[in-house]
N, C-alpha and C. Protein backbone atom coordinates (compact mmCIF):
# COMPACT_ATOMS: atom_id res chain seq x y z
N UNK A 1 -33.16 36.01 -68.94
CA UNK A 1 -32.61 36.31 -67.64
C UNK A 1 -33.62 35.94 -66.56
N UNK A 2 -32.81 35.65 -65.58
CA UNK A 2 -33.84 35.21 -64.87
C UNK A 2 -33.83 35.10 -63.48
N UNK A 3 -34.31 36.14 -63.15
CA UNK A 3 -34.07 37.19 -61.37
C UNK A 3 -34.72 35.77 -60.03
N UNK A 4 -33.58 35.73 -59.51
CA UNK A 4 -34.41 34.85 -58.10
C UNK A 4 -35.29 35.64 -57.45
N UNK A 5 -36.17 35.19 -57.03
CA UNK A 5 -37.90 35.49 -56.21
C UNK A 5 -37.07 35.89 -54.42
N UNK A 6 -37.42 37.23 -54.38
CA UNK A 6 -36.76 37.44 -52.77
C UNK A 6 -38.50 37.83 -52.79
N UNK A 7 -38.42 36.99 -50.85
CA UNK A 7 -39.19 37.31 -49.92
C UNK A 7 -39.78 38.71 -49.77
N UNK A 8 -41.07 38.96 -49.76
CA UNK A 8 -41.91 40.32 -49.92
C UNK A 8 -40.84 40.45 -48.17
N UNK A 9 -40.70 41.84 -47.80
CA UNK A 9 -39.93 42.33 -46.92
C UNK A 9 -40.24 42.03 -45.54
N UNK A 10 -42.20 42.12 -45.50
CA UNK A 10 -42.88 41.57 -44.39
C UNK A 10 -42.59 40.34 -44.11
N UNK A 11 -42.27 39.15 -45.21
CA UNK A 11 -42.20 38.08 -44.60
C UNK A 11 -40.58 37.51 -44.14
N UNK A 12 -39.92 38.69 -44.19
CA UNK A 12 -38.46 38.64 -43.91
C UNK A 12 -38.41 39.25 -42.28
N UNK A 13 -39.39 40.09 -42.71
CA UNK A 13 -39.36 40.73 -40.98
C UNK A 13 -40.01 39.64 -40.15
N UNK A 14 -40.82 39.34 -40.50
CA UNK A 14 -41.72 38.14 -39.64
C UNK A 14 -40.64 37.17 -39.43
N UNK A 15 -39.80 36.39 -40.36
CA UNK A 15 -39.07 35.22 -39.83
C UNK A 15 -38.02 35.87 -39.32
N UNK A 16 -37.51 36.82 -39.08
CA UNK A 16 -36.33 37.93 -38.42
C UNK A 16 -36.80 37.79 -36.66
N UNK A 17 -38.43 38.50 -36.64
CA UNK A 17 -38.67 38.77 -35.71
C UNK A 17 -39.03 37.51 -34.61
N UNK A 18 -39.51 36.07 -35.26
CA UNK A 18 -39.82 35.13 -35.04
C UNK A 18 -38.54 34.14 -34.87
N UNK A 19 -37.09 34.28 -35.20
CA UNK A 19 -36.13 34.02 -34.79
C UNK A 19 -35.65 34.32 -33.22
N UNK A 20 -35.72 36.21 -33.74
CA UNK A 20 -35.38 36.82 -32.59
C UNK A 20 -35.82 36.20 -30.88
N UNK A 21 -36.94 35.94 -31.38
CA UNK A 21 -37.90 35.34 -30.23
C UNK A 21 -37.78 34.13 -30.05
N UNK A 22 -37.44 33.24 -30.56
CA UNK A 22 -36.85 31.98 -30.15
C UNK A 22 -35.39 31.83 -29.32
N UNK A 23 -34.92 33.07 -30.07
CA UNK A 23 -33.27 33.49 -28.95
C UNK A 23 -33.69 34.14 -27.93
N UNK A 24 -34.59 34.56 -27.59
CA UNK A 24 -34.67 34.94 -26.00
C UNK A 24 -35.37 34.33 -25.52
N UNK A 25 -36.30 33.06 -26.06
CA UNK A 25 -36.76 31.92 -25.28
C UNK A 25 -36.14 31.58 -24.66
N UNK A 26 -35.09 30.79 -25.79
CA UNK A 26 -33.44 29.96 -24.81
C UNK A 26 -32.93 30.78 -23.98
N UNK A 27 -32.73 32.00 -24.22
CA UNK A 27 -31.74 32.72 -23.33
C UNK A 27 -32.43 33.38 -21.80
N UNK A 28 -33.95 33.69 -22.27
CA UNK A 28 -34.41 33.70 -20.74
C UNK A 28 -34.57 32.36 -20.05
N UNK A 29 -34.94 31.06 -20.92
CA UNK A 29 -35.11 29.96 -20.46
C UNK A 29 -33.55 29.53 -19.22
N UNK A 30 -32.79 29.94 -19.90
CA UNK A 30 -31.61 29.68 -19.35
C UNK A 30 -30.95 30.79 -18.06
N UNK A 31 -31.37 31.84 -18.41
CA UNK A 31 -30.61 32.95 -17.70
C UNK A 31 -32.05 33.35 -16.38
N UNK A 32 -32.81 32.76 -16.73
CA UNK A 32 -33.78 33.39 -15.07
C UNK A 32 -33.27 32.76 -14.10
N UNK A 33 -32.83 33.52 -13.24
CA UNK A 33 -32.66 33.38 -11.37
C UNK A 33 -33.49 33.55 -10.84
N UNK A 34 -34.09 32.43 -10.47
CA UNK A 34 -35.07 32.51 -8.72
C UNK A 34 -34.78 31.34 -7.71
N UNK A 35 -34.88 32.21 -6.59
CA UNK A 35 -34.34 31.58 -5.61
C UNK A 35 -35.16 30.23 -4.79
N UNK A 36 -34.52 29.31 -4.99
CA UNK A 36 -35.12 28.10 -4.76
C UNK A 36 -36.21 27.93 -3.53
N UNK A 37 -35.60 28.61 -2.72
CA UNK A 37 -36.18 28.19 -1.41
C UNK A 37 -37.55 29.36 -1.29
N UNK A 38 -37.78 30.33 -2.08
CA UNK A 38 -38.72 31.01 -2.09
C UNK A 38 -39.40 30.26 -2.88
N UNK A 39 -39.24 29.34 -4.26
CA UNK A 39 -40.93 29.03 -4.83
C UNK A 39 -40.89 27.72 -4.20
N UNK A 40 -39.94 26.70 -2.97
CA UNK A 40 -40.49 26.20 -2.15
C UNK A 40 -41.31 26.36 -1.25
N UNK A 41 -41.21 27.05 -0.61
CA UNK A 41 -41.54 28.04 0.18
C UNK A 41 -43.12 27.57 -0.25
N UNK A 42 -43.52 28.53 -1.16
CA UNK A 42 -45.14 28.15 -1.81
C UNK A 42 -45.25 26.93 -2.47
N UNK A 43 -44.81 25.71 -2.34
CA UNK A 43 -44.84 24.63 -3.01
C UNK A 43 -44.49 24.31 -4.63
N UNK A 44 -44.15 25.49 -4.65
CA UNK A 44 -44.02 25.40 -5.91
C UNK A 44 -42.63 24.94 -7.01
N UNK A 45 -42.34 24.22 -7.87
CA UNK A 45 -41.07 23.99 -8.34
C UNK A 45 -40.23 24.76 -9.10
N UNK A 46 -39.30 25.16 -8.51
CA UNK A 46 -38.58 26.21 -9.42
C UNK A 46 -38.35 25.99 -10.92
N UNK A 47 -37.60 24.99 -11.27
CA UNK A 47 -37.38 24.94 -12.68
C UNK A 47 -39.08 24.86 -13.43
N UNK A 48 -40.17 24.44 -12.89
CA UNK A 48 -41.31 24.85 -13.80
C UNK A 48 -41.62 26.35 -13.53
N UNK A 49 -41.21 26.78 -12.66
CA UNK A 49 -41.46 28.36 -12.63
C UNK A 49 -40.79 29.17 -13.50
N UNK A 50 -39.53 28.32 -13.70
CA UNK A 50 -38.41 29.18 -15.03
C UNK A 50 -38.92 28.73 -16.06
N UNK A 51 -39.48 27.95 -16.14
CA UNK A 51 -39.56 27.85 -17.86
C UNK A 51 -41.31 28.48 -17.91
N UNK A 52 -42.05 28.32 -17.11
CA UNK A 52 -43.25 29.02 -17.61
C UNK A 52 -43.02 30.58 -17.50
N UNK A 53 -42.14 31.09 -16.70
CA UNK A 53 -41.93 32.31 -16.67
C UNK A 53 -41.48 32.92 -18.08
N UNK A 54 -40.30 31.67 -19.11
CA UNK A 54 -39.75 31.63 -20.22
C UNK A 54 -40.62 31.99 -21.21
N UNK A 55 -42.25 31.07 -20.88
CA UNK A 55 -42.97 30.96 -22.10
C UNK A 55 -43.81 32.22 -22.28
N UNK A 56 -44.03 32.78 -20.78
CA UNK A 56 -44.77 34.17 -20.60
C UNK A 56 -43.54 35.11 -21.76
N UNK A 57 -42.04 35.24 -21.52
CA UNK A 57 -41.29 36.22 -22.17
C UNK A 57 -41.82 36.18 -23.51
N UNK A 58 -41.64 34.57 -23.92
CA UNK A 58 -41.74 34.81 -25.44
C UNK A 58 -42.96 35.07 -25.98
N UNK A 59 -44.36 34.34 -25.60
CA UNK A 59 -45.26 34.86 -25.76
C UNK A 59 -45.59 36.49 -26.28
N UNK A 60 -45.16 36.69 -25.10
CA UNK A 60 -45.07 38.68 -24.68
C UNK A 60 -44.67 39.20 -25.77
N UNK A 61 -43.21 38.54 -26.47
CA UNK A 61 -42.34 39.00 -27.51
C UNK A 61 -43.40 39.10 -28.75
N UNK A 62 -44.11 37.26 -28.92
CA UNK A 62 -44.47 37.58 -29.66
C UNK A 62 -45.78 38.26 -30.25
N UNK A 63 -46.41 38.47 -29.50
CA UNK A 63 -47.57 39.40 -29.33
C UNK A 63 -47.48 40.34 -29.42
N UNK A 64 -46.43 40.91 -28.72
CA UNK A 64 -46.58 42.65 -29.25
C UNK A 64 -45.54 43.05 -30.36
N UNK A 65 -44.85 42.17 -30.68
CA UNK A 65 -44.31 42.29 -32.11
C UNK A 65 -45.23 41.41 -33.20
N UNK A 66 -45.89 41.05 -33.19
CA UNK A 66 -46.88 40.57 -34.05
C UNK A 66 -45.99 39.75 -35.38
N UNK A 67 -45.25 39.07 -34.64
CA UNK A 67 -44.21 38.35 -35.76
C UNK A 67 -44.93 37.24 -35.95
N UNK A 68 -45.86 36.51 -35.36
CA UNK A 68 -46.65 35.83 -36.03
C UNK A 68 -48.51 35.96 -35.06
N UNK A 69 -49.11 35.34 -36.29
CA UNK A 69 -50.98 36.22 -35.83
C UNK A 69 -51.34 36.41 -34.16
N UNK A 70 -52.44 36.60 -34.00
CA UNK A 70 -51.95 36.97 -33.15
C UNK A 70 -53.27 35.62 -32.20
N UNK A 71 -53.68 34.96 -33.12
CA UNK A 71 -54.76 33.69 -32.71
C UNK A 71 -53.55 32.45 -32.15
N UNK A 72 -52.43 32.45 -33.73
CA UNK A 72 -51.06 31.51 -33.62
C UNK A 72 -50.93 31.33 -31.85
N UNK A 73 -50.36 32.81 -31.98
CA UNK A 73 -49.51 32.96 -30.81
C UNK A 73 -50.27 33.21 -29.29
N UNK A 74 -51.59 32.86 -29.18
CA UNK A 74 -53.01 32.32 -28.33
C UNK A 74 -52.59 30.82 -28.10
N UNK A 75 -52.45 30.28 -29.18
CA UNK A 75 -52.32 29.04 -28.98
C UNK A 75 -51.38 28.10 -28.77
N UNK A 76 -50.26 28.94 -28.52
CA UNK A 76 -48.46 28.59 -28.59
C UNK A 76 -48.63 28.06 -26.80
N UNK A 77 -49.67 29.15 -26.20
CA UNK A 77 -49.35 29.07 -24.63
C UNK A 77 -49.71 27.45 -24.37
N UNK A 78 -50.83 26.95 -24.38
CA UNK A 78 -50.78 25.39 -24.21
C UNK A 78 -50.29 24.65 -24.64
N UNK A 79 -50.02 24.81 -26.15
CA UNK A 79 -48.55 24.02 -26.51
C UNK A 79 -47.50 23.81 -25.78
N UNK A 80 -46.57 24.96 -25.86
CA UNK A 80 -45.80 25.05 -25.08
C UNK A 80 -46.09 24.60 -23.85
N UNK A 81 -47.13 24.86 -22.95
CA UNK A 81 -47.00 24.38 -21.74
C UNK A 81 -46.90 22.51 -21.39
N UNK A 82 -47.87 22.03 -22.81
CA UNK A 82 -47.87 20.40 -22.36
C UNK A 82 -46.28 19.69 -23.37
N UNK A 83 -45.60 20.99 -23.90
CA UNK A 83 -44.32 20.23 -24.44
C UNK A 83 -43.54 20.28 -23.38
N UNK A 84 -43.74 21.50 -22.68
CA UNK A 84 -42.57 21.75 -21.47
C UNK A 84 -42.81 20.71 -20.37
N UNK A 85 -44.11 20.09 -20.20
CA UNK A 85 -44.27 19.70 -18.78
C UNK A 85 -44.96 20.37 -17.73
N UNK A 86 -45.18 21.49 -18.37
CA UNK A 86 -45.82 22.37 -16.86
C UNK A 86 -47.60 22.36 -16.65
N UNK A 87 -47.87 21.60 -17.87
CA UNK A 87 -49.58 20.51 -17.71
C UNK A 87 -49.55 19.73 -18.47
N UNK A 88 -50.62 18.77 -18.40
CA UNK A 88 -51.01 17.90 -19.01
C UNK A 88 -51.95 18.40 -20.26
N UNK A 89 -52.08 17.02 -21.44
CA UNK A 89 -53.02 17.43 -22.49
C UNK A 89 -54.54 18.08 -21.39
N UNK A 90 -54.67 17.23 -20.96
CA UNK A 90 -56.30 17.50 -20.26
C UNK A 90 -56.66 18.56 -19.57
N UNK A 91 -55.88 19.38 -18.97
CA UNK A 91 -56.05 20.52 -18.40
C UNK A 91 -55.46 21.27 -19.34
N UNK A 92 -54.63 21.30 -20.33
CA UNK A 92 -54.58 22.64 -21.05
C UNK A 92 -55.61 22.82 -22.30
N UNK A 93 -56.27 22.24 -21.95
CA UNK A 93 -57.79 22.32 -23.29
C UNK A 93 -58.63 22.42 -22.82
């Protein structure tokens, strides 16, 4: 007989919790309202303000849920920032 191998429970919670957090990437990525003419206002561009605001949520998520280490998720922020556009390789290192 011969029993299939299930995932120790932690690493079910980890890819649970590490899902979870990818759905409120998209969904804050998508659902933040700010008003245009205010981050003109400071020169600043709205849609990079929504999505770095995005990367702060998930970050946040995943840090204090510790769904993945917590060095990983240190290093997600410049990633993310030179995949999104909101720097370059050279300034985020």
């Amino acid at each position: 007989m011969t029993e299939e191998a299930e995932a120790p429970p932690s690493l079910r919670k980890n890819g649970t919790l590490f899902l979870i957090a990818l759905i409120l990437l998209a969904g804050i990525g998508f659902g933040l309202s700010l008003d245009p003419s205010t981050a003109a206002m400071k020169g600043l561009d709205p849609a990079k303000v929504r999505v770095g605001l995005g990367i702060f949520a998930c970050i946040a998520f995943l840090w204090l849920t510790e769904a993945l280490p917590l060095a990983i998720t240190a290093l997600l922020v410049p990633v993310l920032g030179c995949c999104f556009g909101l720097m370059d390789v050279k300034n985020s290192l």
